[in-house]
PDB file of N, CA and C in Angstrom:
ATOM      1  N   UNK A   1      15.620 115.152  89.845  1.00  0.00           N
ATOM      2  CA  UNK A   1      16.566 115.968  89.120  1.00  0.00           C
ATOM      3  C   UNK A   1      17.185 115.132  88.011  1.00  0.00           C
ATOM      4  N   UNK A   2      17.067 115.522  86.621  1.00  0.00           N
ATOM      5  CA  UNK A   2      17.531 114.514  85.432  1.00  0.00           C
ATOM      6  C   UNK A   2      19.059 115.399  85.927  1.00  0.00           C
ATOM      7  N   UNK A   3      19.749 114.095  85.966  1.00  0.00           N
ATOM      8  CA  UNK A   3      21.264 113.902  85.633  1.00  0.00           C
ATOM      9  C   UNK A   3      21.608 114.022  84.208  1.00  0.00           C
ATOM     10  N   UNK A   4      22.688 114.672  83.780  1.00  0.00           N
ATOM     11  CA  UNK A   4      23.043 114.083  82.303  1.00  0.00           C
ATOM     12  C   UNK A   4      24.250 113.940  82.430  1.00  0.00           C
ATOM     13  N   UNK A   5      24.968 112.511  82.103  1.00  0.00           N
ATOM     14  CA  UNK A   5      26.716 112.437  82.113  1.00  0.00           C
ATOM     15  C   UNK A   5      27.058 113.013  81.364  1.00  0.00           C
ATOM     16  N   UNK A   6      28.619 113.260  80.774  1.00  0.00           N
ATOM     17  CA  UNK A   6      29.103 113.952  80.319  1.00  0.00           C
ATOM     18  C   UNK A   6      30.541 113.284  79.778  1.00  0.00           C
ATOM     19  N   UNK A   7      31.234 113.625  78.478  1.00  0.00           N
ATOM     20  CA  UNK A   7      32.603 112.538  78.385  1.00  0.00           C
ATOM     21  C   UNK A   7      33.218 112.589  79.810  1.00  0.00           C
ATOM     22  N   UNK A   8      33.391 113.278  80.673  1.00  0.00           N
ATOM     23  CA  UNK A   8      34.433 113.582  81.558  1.00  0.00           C
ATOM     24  C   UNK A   8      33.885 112.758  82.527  1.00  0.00           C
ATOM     25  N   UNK A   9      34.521 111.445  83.062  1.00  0.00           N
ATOM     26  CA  UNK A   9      34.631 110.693  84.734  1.00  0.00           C
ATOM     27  C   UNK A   9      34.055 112.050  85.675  1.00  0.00           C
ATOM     28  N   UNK A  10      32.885 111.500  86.024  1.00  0.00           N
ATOM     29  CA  UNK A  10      32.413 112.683  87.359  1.00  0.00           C
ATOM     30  C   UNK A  10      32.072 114.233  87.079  1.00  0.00           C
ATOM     31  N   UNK A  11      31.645 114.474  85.942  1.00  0.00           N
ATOM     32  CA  UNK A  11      30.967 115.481  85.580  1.00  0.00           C
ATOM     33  C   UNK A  11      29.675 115.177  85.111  1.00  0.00           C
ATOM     34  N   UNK A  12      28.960 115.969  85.600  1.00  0.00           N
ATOM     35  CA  UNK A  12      27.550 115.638  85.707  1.00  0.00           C
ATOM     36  C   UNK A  12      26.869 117.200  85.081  1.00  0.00           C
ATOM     37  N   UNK A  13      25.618 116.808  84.509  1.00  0.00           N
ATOM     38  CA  UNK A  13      24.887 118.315  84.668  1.00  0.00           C
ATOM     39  C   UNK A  13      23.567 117.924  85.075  1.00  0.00           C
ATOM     40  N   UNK A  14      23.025 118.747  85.511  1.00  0.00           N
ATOM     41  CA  UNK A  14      21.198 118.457  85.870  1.00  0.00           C
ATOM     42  C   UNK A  14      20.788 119.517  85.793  1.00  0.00           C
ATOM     43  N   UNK A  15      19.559 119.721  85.221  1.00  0.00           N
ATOM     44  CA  UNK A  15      18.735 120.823  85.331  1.00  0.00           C
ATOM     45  C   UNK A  15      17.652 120.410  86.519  1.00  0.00           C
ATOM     46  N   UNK A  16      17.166 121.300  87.373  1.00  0.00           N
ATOM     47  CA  UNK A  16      16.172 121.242  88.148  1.00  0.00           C
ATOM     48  C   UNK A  16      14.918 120.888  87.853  1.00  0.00           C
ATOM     49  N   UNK A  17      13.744 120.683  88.677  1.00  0.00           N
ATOM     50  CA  UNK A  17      12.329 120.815  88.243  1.00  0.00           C
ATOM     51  C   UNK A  17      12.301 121.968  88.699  1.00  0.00           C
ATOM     52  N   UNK A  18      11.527 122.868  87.692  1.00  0.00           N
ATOM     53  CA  UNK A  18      11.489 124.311  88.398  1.00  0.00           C
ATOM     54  C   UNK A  18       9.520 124.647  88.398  1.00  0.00           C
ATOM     55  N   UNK A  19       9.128 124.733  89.157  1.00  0.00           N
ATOM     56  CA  UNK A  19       7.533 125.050  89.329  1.00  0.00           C
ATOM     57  C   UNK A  19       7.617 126.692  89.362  1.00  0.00           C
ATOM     58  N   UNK A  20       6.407 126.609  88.329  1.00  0.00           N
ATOM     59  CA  UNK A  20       6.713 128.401  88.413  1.00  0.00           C
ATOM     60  C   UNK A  20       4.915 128.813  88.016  1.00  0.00           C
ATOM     61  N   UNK A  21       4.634 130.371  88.938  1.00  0.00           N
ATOM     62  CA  UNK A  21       3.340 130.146  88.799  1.00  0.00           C
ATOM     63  C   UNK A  21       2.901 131.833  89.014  1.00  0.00           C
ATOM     64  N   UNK A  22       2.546 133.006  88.973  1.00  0.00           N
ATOM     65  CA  UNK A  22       2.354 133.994  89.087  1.00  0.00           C
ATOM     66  C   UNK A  22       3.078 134.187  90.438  1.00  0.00           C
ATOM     67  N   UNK A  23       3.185 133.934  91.649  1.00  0.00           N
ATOM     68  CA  UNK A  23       3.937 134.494  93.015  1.00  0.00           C
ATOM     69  C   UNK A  23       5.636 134.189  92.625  1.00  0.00           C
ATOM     70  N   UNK A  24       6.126 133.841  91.292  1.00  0.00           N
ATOM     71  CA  UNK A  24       6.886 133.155  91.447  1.00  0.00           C
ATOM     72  C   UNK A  24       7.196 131.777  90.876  1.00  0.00           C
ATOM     73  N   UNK A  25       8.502 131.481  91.638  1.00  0.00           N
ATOM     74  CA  UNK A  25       8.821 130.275  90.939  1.00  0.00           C
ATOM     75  C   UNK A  25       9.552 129.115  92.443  1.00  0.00           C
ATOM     76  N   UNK A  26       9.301 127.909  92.541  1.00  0.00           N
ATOM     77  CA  UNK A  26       9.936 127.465  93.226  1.00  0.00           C
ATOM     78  C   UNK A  26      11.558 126.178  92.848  1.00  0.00           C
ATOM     79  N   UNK A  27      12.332 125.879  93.371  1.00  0.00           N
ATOM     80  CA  UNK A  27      13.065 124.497  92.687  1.00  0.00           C
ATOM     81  C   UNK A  27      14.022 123.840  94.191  1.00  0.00           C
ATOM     82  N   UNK A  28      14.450 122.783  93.811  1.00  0.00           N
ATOM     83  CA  UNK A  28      14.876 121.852  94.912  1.00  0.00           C
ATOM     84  C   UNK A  28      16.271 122.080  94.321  1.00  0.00           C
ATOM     85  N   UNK A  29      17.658 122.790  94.821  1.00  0.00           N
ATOM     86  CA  UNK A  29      18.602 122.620  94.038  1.00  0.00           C
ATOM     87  C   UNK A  29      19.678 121.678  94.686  1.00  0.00           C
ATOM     88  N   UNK A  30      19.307 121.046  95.946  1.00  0.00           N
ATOM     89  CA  UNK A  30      20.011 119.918  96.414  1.00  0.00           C
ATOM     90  C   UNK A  30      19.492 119.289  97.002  1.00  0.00           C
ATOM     91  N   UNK A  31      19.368 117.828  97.212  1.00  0.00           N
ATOM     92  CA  UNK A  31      18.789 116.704  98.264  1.00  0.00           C
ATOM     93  C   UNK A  31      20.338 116.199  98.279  1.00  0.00           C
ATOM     94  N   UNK A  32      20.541 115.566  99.632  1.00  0.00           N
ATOM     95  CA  UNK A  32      21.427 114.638  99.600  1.00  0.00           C
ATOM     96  C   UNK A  32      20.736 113.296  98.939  1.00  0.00           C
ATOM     97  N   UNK A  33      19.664 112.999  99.906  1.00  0.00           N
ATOM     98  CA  UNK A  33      19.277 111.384  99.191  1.00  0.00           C
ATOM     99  C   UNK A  33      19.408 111.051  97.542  1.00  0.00           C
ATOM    100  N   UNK A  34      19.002 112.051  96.640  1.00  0.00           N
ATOM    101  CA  UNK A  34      19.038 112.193  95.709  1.00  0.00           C
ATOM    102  C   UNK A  34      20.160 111.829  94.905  1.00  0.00           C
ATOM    103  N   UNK A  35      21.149 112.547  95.397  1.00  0.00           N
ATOM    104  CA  UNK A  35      22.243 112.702  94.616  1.00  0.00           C
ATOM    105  C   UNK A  35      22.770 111.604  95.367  1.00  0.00           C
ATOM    106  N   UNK A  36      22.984 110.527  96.546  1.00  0.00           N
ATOM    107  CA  UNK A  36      23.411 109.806  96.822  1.00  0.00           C
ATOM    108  C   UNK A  36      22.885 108.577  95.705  1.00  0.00           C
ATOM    109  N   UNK A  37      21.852 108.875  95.543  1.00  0.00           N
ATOM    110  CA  UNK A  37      21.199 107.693  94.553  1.00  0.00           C
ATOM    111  C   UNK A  37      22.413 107.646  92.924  1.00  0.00           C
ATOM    112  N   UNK A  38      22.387 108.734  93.205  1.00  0.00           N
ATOM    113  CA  UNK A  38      23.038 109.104  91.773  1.00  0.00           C
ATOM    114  C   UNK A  38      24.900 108.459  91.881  1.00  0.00           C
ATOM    115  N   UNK A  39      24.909 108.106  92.712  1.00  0.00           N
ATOM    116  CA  UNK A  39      26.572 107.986  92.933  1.00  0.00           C
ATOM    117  C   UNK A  39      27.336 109.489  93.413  1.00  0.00           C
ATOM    118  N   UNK A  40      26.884 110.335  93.769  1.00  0.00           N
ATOM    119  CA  UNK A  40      27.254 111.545  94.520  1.00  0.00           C
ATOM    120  C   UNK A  40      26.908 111.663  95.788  1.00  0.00           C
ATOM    121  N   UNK A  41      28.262 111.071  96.374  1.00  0.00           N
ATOM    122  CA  UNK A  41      28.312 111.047  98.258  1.00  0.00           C
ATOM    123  C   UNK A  41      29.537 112.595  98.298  1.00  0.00           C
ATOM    124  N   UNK A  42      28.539 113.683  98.251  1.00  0.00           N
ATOM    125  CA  UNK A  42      29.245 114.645  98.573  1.00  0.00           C
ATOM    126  C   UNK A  42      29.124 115.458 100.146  1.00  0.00           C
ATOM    127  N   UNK A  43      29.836 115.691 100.259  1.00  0.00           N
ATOM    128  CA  UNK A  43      29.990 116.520 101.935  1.00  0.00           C
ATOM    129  C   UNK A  43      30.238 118.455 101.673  1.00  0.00           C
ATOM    130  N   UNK A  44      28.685 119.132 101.757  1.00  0.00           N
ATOM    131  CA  UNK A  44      29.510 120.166 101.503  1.00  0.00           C
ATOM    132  C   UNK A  44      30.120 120.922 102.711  1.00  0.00           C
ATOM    133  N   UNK A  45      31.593 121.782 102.371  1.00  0.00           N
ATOM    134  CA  UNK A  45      31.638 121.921 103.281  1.00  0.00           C
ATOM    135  C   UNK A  45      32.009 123.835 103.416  1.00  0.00           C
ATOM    136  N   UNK A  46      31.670 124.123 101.981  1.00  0.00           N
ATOM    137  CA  UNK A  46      31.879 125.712 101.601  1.00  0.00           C
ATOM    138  C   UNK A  46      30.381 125.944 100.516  1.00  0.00           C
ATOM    139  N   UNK A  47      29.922 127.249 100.584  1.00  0.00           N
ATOM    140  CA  UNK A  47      29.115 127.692  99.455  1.00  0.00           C
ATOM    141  C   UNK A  47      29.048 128.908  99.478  1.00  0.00           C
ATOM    142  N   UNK A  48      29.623 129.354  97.730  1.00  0.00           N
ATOM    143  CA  UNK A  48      30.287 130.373  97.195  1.00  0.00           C
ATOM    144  C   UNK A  48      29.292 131.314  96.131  1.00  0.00           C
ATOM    145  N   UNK A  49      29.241 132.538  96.517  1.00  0.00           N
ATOM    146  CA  UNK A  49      27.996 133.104  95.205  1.00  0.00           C
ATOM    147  C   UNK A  49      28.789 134.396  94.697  1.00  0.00           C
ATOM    148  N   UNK A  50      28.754 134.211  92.810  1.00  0.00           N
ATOM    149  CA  UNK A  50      29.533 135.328  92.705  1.00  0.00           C
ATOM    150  C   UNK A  50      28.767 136.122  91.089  1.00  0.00           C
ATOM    151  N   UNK A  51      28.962 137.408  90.888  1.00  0.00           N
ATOM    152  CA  UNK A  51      27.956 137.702  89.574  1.00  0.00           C
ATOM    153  C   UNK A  51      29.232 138.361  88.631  1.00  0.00           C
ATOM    154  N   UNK A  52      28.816 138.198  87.604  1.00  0.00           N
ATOM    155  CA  UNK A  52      29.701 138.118  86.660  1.00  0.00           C
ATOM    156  C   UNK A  52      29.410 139.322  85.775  1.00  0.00           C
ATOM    157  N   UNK A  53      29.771 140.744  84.922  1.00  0.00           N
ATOM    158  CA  UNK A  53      29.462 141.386  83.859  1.00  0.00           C
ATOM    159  C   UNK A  53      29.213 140.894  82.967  1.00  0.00           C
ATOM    160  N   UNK A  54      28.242 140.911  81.610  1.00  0.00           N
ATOM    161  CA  UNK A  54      28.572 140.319  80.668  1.00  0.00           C
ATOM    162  C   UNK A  54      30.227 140.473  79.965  1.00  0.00           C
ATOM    163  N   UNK A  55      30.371 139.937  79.354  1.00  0.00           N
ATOM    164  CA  UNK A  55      31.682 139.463  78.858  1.00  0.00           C
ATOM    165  C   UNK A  55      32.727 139.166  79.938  1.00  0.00           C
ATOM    166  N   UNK A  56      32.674 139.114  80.892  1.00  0.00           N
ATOM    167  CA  UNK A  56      33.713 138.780  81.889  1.00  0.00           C
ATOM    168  C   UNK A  56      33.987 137.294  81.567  1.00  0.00           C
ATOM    169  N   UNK A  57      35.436 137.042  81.597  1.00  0.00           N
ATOM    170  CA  UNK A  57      36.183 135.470  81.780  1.00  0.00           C
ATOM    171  C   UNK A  57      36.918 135.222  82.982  1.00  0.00           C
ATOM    172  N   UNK A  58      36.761 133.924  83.814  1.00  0.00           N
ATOM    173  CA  UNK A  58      37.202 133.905  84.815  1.00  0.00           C
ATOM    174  C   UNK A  58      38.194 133.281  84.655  1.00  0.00           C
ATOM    175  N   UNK A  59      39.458 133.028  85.269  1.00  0.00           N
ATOM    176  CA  UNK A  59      40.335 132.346  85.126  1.00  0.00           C
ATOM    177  C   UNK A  59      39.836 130.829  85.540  1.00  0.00           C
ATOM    178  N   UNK A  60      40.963 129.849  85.190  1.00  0.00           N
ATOM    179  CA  UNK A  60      41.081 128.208  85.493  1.00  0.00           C
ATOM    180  C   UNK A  60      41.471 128.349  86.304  1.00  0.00           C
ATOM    181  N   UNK A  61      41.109 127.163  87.443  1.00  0.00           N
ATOM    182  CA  UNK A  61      41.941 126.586  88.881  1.00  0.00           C
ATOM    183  C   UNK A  61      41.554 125.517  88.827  1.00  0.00           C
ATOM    184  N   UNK A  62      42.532 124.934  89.791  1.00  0.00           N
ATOM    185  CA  UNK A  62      42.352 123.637  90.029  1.00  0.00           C
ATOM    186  C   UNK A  62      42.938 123.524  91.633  1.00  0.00           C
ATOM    187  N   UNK A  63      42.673 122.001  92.380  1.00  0.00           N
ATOM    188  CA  UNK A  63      43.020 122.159  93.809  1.00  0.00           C
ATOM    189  C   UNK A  63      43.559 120.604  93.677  1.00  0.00           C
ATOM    190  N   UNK A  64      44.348 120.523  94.423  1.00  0.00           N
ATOM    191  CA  UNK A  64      44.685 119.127  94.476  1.00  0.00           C
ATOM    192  C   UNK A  64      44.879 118.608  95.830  1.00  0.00           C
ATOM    193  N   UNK A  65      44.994 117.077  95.918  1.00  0.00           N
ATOM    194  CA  UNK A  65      44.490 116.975  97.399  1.00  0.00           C
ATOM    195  C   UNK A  65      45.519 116.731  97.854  1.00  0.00           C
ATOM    196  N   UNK A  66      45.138 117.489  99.502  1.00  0.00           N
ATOM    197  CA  UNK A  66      43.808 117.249 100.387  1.00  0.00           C
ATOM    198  C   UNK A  66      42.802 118.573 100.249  1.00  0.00           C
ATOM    199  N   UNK A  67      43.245 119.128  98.996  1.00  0.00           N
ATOM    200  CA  UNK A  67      42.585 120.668  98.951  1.00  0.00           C
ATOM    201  C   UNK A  67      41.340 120.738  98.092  1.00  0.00           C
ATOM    202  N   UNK A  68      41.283 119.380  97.144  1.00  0.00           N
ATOM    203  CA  UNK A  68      40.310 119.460  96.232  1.00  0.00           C
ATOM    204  C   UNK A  68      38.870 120.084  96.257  1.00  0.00           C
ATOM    205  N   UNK A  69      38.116 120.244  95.040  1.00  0.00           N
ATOM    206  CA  UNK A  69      36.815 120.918  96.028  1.00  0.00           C
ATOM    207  C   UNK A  69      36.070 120.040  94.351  1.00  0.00           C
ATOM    208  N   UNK A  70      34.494 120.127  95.543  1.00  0.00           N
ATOM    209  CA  UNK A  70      33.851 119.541  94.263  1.00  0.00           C
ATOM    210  C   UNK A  70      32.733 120.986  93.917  1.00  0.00           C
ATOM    211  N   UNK A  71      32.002 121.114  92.805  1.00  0.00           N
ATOM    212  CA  UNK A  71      31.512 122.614  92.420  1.00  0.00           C
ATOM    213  C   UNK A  71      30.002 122.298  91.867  1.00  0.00           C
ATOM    214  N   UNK A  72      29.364 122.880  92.475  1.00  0.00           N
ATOM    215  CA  UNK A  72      28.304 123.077  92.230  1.00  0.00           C
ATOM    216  C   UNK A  72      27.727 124.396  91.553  1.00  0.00           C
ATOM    217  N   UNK A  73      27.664 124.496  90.438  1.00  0.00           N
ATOM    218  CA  UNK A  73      27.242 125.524  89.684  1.00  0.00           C
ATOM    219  C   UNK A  73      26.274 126.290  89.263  1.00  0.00           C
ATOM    220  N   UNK A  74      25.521 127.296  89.492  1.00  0.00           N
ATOM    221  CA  UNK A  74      24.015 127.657  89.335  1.00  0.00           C
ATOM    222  C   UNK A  74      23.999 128.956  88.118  1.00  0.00           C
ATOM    223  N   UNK A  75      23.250 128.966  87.740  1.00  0.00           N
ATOM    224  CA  UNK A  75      23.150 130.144  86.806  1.00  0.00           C
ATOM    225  C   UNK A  75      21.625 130.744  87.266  1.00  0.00           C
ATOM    226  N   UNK A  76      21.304 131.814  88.115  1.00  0.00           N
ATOM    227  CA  UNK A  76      20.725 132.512  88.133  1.00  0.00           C
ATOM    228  C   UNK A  76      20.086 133.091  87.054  1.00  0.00           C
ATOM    229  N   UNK A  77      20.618 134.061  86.377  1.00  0.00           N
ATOM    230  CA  UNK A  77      20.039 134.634  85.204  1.00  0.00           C
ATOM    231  C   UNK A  77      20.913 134.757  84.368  1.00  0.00           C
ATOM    232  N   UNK A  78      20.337 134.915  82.579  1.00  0.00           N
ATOM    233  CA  UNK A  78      21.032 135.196  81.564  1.00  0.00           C
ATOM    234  C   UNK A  78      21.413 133.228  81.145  1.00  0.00           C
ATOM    235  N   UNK A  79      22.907 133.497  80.439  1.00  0.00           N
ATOM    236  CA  UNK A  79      23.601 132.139  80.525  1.00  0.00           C
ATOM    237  C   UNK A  79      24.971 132.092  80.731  1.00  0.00           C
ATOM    238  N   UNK A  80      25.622 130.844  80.460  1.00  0.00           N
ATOM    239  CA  UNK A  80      27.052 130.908  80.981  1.00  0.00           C
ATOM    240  C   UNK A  80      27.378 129.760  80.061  1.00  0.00           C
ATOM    241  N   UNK A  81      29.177 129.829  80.017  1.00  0.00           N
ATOM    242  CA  UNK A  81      29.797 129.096  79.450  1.00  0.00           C
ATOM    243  C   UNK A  81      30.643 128.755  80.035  1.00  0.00           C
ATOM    244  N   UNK A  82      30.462 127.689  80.784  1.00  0.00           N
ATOM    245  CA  UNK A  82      31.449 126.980  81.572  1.00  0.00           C
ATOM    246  C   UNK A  82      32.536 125.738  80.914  1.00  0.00           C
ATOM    247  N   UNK A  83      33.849 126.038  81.222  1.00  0.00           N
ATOM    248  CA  UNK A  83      34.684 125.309  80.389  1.00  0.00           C
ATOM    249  C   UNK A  83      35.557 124.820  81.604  1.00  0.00           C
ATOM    250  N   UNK A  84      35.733 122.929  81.333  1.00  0.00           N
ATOM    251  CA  UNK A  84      35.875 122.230  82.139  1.00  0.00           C
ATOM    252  C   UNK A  84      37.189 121.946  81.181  1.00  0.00           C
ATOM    253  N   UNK A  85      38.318 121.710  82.245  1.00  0.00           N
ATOM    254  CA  UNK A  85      39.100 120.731  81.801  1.00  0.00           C
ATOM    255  C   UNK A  85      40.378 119.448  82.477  1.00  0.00           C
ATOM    256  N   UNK A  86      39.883 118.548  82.055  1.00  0.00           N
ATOM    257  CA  UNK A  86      40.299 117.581  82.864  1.00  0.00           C
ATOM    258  C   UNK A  86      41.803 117.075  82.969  1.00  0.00           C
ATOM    259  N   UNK A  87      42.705 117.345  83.580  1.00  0.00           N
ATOM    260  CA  UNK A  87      44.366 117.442  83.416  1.00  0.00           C
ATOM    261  C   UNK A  87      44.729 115.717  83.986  1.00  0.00           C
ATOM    262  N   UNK A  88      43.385 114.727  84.560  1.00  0.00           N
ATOM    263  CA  UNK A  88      44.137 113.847  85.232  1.00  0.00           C
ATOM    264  C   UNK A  88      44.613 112.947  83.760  1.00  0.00           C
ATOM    265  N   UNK A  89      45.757 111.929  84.432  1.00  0.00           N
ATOM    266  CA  UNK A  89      46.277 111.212  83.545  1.00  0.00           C
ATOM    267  C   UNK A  89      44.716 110.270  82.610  1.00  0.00           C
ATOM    268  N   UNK A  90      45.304 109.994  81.200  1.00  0.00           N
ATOM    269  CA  UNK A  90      44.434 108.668  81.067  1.00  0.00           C
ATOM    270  C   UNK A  90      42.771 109.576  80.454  1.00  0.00           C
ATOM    271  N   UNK A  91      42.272 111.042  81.004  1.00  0.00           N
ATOM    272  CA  UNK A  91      41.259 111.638  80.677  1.00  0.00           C
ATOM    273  C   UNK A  91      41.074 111.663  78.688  1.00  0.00           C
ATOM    274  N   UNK A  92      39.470 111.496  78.436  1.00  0.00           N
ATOM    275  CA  UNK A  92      39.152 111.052  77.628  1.00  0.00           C
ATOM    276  C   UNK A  92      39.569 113.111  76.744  1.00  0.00           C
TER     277      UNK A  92
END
């Protein structure tokens, strides 16, 4: 899975390998080993699926700890515009 960093401490994006062939298409969208390689020792411990209208905007949240959550994001179909923003002190 190509990683790509990002300005933001701990934001990451990756696109999958996606194999795709007349029955279909297949892709790997998590290994732990993988992403441990990567510096991502994550524990999941929720997974959330939700579909959106076009033009729909979702609101911002944030969680702070011991509530924090880390997000794993998929885009099924179409595209998306995901807008990150980083409130900790010191952020680039």
């Amino acid at each position: 899975m190509p990683f790509q960093k990002t300005e933001i401490p701990g934001l990451l994006v990756f696109e999958p390998v996606v194999f795709e062939d007349e029955r279909g298409y297949f892709f790997e969208s998590w290994n732990e080993k993988i992403f441990q390689e990567e510096g991502i020792d994550i524990r999941w411990v929720q997974d959330n699926q939700s579909s959106s209208a076009y033009g729909v905007i979702r609101g911002l949240h944030y969680q702070l700890p011991p509530f924090q959550q880390s997000k794993l994001i998929r885009v099924l179909k179409g595209k998306i515009l995901d807008v990150v923003v980083d409130i900790r002190e010191g952020s680039p």
